[in-house]
N, C-alpha and C. Protein backbone atom coordinates (compact mmCIF):
# COMPACT_ATOMS: atom_id res chain seq x y z
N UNK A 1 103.35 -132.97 117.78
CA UNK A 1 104.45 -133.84 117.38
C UNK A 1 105.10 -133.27 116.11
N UNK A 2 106.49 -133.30 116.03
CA UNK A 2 107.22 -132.54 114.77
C UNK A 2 106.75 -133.43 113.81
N UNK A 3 106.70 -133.03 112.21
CA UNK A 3 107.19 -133.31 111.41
C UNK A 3 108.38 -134.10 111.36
N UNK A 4 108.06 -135.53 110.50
CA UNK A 4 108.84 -135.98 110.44
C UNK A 4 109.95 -136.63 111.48
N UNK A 5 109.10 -136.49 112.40
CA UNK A 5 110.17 -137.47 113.66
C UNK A 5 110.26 -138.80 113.35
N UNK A 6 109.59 -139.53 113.30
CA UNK A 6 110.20 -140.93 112.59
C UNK A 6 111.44 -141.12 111.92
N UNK A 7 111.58 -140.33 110.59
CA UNK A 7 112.60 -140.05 110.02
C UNK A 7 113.59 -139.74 110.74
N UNK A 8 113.73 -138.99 111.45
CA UNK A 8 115.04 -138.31 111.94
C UNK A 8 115.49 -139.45 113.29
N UNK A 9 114.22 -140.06 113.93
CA UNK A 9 114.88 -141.03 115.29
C UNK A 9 115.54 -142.34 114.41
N UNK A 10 114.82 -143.01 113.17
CA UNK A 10 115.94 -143.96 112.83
C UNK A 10 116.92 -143.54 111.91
N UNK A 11 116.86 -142.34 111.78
CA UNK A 11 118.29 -142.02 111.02
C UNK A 11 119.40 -141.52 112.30
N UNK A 12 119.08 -141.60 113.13
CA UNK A 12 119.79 -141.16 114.36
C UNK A 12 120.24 -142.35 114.44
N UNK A 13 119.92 -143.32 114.77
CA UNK A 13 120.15 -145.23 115.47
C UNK A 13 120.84 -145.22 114.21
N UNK A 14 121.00 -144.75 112.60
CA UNK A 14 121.78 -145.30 111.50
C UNK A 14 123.26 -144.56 111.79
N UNK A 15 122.72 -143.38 111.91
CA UNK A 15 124.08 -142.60 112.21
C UNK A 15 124.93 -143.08 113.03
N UNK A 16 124.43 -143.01 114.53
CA UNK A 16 125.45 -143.88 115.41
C UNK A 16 126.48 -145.28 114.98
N UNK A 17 125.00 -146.28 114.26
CA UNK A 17 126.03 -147.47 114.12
C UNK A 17 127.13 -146.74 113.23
N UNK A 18 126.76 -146.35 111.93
CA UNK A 18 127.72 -145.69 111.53
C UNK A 18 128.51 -145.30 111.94
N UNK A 19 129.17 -144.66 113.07
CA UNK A 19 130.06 -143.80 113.77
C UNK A 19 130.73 -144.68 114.98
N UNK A 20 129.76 -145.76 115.08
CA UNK A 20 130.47 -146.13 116.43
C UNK A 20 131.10 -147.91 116.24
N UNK A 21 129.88 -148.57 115.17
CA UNK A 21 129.75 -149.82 114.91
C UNK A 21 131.33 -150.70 114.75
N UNK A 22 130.74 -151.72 114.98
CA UNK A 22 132.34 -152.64 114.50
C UNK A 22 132.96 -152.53 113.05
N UNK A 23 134.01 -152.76 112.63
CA UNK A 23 134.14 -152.96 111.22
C UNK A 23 134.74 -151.83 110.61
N UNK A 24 134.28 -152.14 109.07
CA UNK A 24 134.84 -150.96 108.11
C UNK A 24 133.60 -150.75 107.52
N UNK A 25 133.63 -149.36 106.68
CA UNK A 25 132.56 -148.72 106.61
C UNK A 25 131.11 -149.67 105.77
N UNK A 26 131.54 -150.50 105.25
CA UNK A 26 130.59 -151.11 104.62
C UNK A 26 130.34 -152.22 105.42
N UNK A 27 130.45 -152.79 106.34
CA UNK A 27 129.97 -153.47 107.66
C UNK A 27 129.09 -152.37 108.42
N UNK A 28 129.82 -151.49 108.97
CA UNK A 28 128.78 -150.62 109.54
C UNK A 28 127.71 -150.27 108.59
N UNK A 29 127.94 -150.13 107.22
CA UNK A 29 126.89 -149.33 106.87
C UNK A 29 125.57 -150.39 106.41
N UNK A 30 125.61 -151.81 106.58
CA UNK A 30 124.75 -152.98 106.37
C UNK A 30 124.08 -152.79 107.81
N UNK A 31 124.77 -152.54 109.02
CA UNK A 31 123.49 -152.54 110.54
C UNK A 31 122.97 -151.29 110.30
N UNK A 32 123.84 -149.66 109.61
CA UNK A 32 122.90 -148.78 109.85
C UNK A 32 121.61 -148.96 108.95
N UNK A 33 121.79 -149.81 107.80
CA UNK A 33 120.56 -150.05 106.75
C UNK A 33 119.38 -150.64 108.06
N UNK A 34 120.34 -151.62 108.34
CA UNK A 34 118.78 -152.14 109.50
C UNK A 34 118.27 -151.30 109.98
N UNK A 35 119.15 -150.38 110.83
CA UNK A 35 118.25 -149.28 111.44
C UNK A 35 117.00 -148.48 111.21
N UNK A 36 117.47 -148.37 109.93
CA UNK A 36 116.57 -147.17 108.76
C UNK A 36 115.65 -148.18 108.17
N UNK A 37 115.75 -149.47 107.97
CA UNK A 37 115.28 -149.94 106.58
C UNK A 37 113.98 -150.00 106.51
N UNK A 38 112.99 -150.01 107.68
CA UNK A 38 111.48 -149.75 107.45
C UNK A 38 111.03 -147.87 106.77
N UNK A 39 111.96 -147.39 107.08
CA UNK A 39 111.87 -145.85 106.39
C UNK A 39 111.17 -145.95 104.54
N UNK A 40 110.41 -145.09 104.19
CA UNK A 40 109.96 -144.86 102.26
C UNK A 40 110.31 -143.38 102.19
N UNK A 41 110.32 -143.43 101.26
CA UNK A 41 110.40 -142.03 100.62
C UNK A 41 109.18 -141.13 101.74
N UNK A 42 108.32 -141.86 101.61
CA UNK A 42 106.73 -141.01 102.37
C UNK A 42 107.21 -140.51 103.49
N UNK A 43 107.81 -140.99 104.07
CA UNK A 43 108.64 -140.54 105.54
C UNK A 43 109.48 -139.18 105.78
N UNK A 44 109.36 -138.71 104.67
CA UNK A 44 110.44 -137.48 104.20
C UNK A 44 109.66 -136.40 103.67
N UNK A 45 110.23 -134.95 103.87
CA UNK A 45 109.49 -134.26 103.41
C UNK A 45 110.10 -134.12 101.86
N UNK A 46 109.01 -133.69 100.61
CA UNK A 46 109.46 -134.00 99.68
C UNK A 46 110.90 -133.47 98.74
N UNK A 47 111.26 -132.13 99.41
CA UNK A 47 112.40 -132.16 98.99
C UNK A 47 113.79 -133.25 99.34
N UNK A 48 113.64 -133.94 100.54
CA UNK A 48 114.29 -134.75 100.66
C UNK A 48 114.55 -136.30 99.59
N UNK A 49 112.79 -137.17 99.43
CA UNK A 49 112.89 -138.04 98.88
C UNK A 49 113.90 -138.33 98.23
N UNK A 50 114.18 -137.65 97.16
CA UNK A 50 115.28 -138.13 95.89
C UNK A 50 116.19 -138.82 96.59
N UNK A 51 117.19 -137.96 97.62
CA UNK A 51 117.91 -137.94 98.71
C UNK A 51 118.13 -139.64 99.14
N UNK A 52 116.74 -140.34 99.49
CA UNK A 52 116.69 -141.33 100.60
C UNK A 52 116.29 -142.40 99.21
N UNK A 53 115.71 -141.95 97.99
CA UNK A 53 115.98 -142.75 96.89
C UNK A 53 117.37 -143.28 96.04
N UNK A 54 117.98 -142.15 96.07
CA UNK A 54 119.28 -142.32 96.02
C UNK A 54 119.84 -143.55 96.64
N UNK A 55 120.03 -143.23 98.11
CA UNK A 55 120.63 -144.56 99.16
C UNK A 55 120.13 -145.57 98.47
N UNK A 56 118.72 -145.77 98.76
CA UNK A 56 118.48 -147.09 98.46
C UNK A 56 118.87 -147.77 97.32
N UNK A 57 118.78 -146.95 96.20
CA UNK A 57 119.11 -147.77 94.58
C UNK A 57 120.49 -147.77 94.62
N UNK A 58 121.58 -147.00 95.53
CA UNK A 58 122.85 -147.41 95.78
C UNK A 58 123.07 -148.60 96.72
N UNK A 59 121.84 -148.96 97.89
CA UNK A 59 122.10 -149.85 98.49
C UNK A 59 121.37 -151.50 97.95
N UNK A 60 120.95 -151.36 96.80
CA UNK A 60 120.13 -152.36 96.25
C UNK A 60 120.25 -152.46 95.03
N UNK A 61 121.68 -152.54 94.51
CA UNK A 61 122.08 -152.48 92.81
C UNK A 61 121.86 -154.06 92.85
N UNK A 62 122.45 -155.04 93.91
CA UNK A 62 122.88 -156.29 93.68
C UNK A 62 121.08 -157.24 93.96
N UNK A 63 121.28 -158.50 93.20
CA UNK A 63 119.95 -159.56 93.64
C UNK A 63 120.48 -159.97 95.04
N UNK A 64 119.56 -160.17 95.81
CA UNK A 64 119.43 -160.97 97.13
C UNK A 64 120.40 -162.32 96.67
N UNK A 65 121.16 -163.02 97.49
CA UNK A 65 121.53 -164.31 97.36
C UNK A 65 120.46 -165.22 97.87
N UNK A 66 120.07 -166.29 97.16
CA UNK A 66 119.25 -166.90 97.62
C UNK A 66 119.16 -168.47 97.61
N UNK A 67 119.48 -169.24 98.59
CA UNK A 67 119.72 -170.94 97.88
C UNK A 67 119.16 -172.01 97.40
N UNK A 68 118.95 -173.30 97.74
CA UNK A 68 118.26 -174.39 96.27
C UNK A 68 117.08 -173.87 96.54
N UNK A 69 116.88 -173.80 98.27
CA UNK A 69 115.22 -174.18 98.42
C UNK A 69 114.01 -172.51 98.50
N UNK A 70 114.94 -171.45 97.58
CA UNK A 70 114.72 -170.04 97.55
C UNK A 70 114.26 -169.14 98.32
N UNK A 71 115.19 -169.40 99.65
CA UNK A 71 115.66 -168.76 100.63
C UNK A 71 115.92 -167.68 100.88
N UNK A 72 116.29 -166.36 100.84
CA UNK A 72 117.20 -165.51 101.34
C UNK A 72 118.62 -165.58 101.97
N UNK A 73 119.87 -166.19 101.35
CA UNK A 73 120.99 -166.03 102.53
C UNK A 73 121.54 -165.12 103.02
N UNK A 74 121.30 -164.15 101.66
CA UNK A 74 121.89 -162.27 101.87
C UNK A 74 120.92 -161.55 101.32
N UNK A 75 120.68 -160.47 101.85
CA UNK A 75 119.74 -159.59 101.42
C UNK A 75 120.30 -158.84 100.00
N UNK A 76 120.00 -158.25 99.45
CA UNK A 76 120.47 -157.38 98.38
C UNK A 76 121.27 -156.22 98.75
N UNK A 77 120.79 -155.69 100.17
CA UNK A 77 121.75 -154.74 100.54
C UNK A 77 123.13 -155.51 100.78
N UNK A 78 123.14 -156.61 101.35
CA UNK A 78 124.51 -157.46 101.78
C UNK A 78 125.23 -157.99 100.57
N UNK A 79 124.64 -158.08 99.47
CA UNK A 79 125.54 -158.77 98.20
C UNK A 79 125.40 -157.29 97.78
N UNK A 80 125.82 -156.30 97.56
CA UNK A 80 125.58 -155.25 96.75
C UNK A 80 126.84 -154.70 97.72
N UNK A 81 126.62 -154.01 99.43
CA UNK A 81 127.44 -153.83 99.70
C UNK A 81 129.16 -154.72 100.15
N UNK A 82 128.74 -155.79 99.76
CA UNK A 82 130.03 -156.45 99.50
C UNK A 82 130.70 -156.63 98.35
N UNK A 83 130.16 -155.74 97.56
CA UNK A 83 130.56 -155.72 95.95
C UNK A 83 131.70 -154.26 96.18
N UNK A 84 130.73 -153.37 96.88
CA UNK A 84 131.80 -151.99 96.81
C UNK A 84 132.96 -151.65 97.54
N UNK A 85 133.42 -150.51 97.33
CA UNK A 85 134.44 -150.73 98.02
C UNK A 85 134.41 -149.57 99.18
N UNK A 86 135.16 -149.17 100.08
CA UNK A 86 134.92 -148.76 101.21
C UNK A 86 134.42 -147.22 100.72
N UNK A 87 135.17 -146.61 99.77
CA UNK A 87 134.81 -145.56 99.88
C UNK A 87 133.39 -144.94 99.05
N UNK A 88 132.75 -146.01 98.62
CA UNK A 88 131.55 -145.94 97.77
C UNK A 88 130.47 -145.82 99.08
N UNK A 89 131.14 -146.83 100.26
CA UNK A 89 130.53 -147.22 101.14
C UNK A 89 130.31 -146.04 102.20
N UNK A 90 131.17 -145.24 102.00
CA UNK A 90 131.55 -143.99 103.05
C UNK A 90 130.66 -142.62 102.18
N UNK A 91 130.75 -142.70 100.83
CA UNK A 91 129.96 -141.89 100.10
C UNK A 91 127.61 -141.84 100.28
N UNK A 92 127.60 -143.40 100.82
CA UNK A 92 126.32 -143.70 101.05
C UNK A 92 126.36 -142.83 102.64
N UNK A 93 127.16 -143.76 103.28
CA UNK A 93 127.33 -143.11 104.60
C UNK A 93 126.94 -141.85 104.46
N UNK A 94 127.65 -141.20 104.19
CA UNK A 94 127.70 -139.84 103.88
C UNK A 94 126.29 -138.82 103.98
N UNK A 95 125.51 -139.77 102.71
CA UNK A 95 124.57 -139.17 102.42
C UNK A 95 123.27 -139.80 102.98
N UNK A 96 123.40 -140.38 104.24
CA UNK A 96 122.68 -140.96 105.26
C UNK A 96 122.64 -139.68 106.53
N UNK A 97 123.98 -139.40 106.99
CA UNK A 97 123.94 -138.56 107.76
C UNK A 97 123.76 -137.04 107.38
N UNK A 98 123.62 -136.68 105.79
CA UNK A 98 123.42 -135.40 105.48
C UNK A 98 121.32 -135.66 105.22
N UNK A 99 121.15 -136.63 105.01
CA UNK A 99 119.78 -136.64 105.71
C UNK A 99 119.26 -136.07 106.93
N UNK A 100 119.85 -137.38 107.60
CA UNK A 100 119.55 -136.81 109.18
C UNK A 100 119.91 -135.12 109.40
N UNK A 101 120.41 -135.07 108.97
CA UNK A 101 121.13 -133.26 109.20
C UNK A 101 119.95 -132.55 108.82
N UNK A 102 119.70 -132.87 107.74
CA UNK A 102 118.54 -132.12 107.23
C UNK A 102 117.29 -131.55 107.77
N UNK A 103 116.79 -133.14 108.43
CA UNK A 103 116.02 -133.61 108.91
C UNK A 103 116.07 -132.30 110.57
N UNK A 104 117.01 -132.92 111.14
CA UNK A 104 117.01 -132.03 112.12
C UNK A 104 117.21 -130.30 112.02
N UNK A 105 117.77 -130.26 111.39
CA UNK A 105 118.05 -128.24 111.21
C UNK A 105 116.14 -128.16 110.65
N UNK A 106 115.45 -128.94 109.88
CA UNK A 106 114.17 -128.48 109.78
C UNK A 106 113.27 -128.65 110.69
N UNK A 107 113.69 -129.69 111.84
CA UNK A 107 113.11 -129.78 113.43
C UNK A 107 113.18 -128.26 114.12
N UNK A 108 114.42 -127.78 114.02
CA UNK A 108 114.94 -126.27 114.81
C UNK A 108 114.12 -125.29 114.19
N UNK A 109 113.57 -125.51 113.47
CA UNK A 109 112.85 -124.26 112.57
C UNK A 109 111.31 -124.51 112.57
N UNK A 110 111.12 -125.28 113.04
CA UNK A 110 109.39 -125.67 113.57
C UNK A 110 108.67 -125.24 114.70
């Protein structure tokens, strides 16, 4: 089994929504989080981490919304990416699918 296949099959399911999903880029880029979001750093080989640390502390600047009875109504990725603006949103994107890229050109070489 390759290295790192986990990584690369839900960054594949992120990519797509990305590329195909309803919306504008920061709609898509809240389902590709679902896709990925059980992914850690551990999942990566270590030159990558920083990489997939990055995303996240870009996708988790904002607190969760949460109501009287301390709930969850929005996740932190959902109040955070509704704070930015599309092209902050296209810059995460971005560096979601230069993961996956990664990920795979080091599949071809195994």
């Amino acid at each position: 089994m390759p290295a790192y296949r986990y990584a690369r099959e839900r960054l594949s399911v992120a990519v797509h929504r990305l590329a195909t999903g309803p919306g504008d880029a920061r709609s898509r880029l809240i389902d590709a989080f679902v896709a990925a979001h059980t992914l850690t750093e551990h999942d990566f080989p270590p030159e990558l981490r920083p990489d997939w640390k990055w995303v996240i502390e870009h996708l988790t600047v904002e607190k969760p919304h949460v109501n009287h009875r301390g709930e969850v109504v929005r996740s932190s990725v959902e109040m955070t990416v509704r704070k930015r603006r599309n092209v902050t949103a296209s810059r995460i994107a971005e560096k979601i699918w230069e993961l996956r890229e990664s990920l795979r050109r080091m599949s071809d070489t195994d």
